[in-house]
Protein backbone atom coordinates (compact mmCIF):
# COMPACT_ATOMS: atom_id res chain seq x y z
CA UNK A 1 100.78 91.94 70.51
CA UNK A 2 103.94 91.65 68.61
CA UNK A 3 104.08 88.62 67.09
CA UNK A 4 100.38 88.81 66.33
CA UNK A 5 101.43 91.77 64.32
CA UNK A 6 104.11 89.89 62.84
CA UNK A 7 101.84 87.19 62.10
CA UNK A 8 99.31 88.78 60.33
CA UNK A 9 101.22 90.72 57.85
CA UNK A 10 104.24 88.77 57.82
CA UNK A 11 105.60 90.83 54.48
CA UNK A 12 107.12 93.81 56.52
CA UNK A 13 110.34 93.61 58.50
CA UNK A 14 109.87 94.10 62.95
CA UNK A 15 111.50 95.11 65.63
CA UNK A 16 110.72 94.15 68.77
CA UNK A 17 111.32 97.07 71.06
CA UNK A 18 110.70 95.43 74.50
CA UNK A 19 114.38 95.57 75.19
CA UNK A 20 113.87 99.60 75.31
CA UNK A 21 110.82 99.61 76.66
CA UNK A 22 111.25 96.87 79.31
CA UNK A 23 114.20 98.04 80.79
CA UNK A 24 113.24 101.44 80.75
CA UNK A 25 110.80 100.08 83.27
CA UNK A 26 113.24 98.27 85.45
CA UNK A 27 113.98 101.04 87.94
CA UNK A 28 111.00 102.56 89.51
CA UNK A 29 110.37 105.83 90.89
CA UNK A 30 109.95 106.81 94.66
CA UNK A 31 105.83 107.77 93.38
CA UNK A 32 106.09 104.12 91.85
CA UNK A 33 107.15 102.64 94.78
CA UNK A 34 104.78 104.32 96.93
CA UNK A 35 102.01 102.92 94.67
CA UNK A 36 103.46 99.08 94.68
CA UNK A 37 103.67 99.40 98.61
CA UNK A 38 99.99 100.63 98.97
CA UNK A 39 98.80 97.86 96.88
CA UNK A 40 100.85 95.20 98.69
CA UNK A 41 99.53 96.18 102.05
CA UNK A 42 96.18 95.86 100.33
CA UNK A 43 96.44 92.62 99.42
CA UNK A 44 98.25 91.68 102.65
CA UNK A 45 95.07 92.51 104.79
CA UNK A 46 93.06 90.44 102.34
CA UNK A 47 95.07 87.67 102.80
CA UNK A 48 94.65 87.76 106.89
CA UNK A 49 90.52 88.40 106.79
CA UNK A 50 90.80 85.06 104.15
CA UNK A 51 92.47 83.10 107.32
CA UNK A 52 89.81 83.80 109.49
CA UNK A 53 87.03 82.49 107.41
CA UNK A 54 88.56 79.04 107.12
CA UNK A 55 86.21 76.52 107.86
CA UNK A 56 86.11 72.80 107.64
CA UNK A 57 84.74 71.69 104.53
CA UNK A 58 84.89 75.33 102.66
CA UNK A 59 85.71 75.39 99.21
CA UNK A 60 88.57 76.95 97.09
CA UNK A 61 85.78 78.72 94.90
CA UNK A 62 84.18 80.00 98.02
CA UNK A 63 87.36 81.49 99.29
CA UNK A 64 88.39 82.87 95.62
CA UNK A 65 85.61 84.92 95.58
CA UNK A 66 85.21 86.34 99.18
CA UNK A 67 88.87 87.23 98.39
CA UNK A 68 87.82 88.98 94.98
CA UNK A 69 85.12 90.84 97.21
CA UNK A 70 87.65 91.84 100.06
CA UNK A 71 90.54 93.60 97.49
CA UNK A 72 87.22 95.50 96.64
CA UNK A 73 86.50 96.71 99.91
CA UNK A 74 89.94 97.50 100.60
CA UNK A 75 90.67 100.14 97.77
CA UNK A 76 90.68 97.98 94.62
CA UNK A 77 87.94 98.65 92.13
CA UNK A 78 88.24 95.59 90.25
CA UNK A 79 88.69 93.28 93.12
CA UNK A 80 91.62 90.45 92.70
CA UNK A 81 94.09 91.09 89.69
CA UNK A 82 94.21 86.96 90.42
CA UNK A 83 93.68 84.22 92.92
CA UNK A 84 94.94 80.98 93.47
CA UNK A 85 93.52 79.35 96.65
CA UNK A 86 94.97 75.63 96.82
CA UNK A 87 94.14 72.97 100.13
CA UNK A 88 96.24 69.79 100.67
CA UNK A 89 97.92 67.94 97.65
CA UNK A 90 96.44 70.47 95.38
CA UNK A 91 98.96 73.11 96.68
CA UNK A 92 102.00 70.90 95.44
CA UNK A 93 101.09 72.39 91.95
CA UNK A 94 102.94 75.87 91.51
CA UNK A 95 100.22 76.95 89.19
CA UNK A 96 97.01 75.67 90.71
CA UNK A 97 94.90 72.87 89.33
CA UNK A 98 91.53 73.18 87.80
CA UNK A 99 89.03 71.14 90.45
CA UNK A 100 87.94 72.89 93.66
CA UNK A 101 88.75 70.82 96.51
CA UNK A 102 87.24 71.26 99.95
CA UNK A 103 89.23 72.14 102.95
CA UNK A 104 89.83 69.15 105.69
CA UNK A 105 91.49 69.22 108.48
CA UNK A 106 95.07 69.52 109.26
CA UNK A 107 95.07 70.34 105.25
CA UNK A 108 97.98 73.03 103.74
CA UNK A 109 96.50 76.05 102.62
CA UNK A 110 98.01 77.87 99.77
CA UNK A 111 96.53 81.28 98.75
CA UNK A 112 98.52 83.51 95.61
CA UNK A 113 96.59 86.65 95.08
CA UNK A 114 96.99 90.67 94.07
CA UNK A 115 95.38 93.36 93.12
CA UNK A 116 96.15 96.08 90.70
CA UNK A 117 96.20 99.66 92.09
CA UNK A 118 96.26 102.58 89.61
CA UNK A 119 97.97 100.19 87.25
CA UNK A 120 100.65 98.85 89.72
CA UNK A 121 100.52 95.18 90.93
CA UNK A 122 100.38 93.18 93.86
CA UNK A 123 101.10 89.40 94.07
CA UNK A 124 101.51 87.73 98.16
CA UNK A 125 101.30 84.08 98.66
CA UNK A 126 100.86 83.17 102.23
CA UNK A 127 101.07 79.12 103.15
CA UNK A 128 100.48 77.60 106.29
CA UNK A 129 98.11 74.35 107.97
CA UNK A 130 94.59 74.42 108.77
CA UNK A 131 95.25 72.23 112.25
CA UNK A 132 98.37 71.19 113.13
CA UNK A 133 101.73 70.45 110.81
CA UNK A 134 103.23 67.71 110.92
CA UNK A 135 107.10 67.43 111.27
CA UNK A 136 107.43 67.02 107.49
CA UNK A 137 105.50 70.34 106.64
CA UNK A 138 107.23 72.14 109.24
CA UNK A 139 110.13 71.47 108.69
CA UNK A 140 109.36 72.15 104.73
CA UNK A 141 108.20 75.12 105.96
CA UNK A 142 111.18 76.46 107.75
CA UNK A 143 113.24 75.63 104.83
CA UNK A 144 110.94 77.42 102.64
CA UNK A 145 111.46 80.47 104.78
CA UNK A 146 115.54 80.09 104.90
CA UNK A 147 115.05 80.39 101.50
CA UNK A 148 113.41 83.17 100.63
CA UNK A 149 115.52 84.94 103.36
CA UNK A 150 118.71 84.11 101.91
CA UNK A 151 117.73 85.43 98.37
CA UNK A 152 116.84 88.66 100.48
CA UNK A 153 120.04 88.91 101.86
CA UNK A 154 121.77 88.30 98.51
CA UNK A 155 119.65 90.94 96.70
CA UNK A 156 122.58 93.89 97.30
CA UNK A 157 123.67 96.71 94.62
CA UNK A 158 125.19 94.97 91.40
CA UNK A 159 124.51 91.54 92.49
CA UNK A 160 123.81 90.14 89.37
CA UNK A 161 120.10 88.51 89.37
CA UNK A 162 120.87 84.96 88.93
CA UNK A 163 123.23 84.97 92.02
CA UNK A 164 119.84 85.67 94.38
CA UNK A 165 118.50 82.84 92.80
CA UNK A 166 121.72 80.63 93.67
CA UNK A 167 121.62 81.84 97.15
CA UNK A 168 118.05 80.55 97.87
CA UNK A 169 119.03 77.38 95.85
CA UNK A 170 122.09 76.80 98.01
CA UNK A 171 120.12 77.20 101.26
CA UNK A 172 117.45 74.35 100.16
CA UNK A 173 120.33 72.22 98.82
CA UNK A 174 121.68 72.42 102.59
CA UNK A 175 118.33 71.00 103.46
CA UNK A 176 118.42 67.88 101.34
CA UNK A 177 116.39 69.92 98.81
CA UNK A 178 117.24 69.97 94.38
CA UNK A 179 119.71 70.29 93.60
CA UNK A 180 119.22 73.15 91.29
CA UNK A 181 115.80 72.67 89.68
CA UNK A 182 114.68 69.19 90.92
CA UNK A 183 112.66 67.86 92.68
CA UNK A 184 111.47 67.59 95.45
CA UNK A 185 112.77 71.50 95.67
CA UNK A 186 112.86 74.41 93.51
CA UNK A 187 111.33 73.63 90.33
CA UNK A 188 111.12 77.31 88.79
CA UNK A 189 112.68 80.49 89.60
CA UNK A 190 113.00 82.22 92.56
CA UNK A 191 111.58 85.98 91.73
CA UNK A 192 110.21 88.11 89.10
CA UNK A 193 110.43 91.90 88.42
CA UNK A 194 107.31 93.52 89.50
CA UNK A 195 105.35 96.86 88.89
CA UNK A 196 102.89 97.22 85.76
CA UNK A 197 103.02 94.31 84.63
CA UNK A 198 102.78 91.18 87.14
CA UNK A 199 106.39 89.62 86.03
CA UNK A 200 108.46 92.02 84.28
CA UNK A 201 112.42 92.23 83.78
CA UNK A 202 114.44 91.28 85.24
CA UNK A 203 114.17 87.54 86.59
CA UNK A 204 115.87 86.32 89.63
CA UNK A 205 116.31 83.12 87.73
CA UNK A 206 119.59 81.07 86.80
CA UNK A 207 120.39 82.99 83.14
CA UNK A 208 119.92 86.20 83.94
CA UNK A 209 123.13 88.26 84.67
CA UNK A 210 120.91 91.66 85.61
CA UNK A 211 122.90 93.75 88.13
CA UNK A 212 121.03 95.05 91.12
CA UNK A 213 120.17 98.32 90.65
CA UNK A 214 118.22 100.77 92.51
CA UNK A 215 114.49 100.88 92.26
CA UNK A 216 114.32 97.77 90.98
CA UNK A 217 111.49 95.70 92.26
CA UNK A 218 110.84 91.99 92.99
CA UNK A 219 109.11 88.94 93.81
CA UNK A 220 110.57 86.22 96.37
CA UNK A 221 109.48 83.03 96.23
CA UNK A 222 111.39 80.20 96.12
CA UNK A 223 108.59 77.91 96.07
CA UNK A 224 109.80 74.48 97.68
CA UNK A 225 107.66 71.12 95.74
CA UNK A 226 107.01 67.90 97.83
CA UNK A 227 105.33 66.41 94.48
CA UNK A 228 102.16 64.61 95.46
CA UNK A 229 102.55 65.55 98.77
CA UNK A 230 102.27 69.42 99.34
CA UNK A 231 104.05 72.42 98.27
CA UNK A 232 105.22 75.46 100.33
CA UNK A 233 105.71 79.08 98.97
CA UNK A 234 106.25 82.69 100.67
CA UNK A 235 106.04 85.01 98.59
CA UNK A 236 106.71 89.01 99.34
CA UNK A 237 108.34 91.61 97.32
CA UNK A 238 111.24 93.88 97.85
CA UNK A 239 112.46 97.06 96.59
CA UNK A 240 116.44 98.00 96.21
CA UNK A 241 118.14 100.80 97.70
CA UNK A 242 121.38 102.04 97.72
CA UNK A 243 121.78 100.43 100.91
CA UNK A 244 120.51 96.99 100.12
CA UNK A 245 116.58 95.44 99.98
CA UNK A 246 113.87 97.12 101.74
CA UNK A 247 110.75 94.73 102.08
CA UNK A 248 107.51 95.74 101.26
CA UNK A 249 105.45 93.55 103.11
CA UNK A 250 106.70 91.52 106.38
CA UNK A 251 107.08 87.82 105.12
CA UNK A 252 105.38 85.14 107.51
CA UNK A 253 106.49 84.91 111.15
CA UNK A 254 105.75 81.27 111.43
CA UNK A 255 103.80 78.36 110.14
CA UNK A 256 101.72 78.57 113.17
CA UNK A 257 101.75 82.11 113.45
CA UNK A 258 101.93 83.48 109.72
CA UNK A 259 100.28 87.05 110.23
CA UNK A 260 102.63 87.70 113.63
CA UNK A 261 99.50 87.69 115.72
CA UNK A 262 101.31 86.77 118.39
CA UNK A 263 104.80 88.37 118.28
């Protein structure tokens, strides 16, 4: 909204208060906190009733909007906030592609989704194999979960951001992963702030120097690229304490077990 201000009457002079305004939204309140967590929880029992309609030969479009229906019926009045479902190659695209494709067997599944909840946002990505893995996506997949649990462990009081994005970085580098941003690896960052808006400050990302502070919320997703191959991403959220990162949502027990039916 700014710069279409700016743009359309160009004559008067602007400042662009989102450095107040953004950071004063940084650290969230225990009432905020309580509102992210109901909505993640939300969204995380979406994403296990959109396992269990799986089905050879479904499509993306067909899973989208069951999942849009689902969010509803879970405490969401406007359904999903977004969706991404991706099968196979598709899901070696961080972003999604435009074409549905149609599930087949032994295919990765990718789903991104969230809902909004009085204003506050969720945003899980769950990834695992319709069928069996093979070594190459398991062992993707394993990485991929290193990953995102050695950004968690990094994620401590005055930590500044971009070193939780190093430590994720460092763990797929150990894998024969990147380095840094290529690929096959880590081609974006590795979290975003989260609470009204989707991504808000700060960025667990390379250039940002952010200390850790408490009530401070965030993404974690490292997403690991195989281009033309598949792609792998977990993505929860965790809040800081005073004593270090509480998560939100339990992150996937295993790629053949991703809900922790049976743990």
């Amino acid at each position: 909204m700014f710069n279409n201000i700016r743009h359309a009457y160009p004559q008067f002079e602007y400042i662009d208060a989102k450095v107040v305004t953004a950071g004063c939204r940084q650290q969230k309140s225990d009432t905020e906190i309580a509102l992210l967590q109901r909505a993640k929880d939300m969204t995380l029992e979406v994403h296990k009733a959109a396992a269990r309609i799986l089905r050879l030969d479904i499509c993306t479009t067909e899973v989208e909007e069951f999942i849009h229906q689902a969010h509803k019926v879970v405490g969401a009045p406007n359904g999903s906030y977004f969706c991404i479902v991706l099968f196979g190659k598709a899901s070696s695209f961080p972003h999604g592609v435009k074409d549905a494709q149609f599930l087949k067997q032994d295919d990765v599944v990718l789903i991104d989704t969230g809902c909004q909840l009085h204003g506050y946002n969720s945003d899980i990505t769950r990834t695992y194999v319709f069928g069996e893995a093979s070594d190459e996506v398991r062992a993707a997949w394993l990485s991929e979960k290193n990953a995102q649990q050695a950004a968690f462990d990094a994620a401590q009081i005055n930590v500044a951001c971009q070193d939780v994005d190093a430590a994720a970085r460092v763990s797929l580098e150990a894998d024969g992963f990147g380095p840094g941003y290529d690929l096959p690896g880590l081609p974006h960052r590795t979290g975003h702030g989260i609470g009204l808006d989707i991504h808000e400050w700060p960025y667990l990302v390379g250039n940002d120097t952010t200390p850790l502070a408490k009530g401070m919320c965030f993404s974690n997703e490292p997403m690991l690229v195989i281009p033309g191959k598949f792609g792998i991403r977990l993505e929860d959220h965790f809040y800081m304490t005073n004593a270090g990162p509480e998560w939100f949502t339990q992150p996937s027990y295993s790629i053949d077990d991703p809900f922790g039916y049976q743990s």
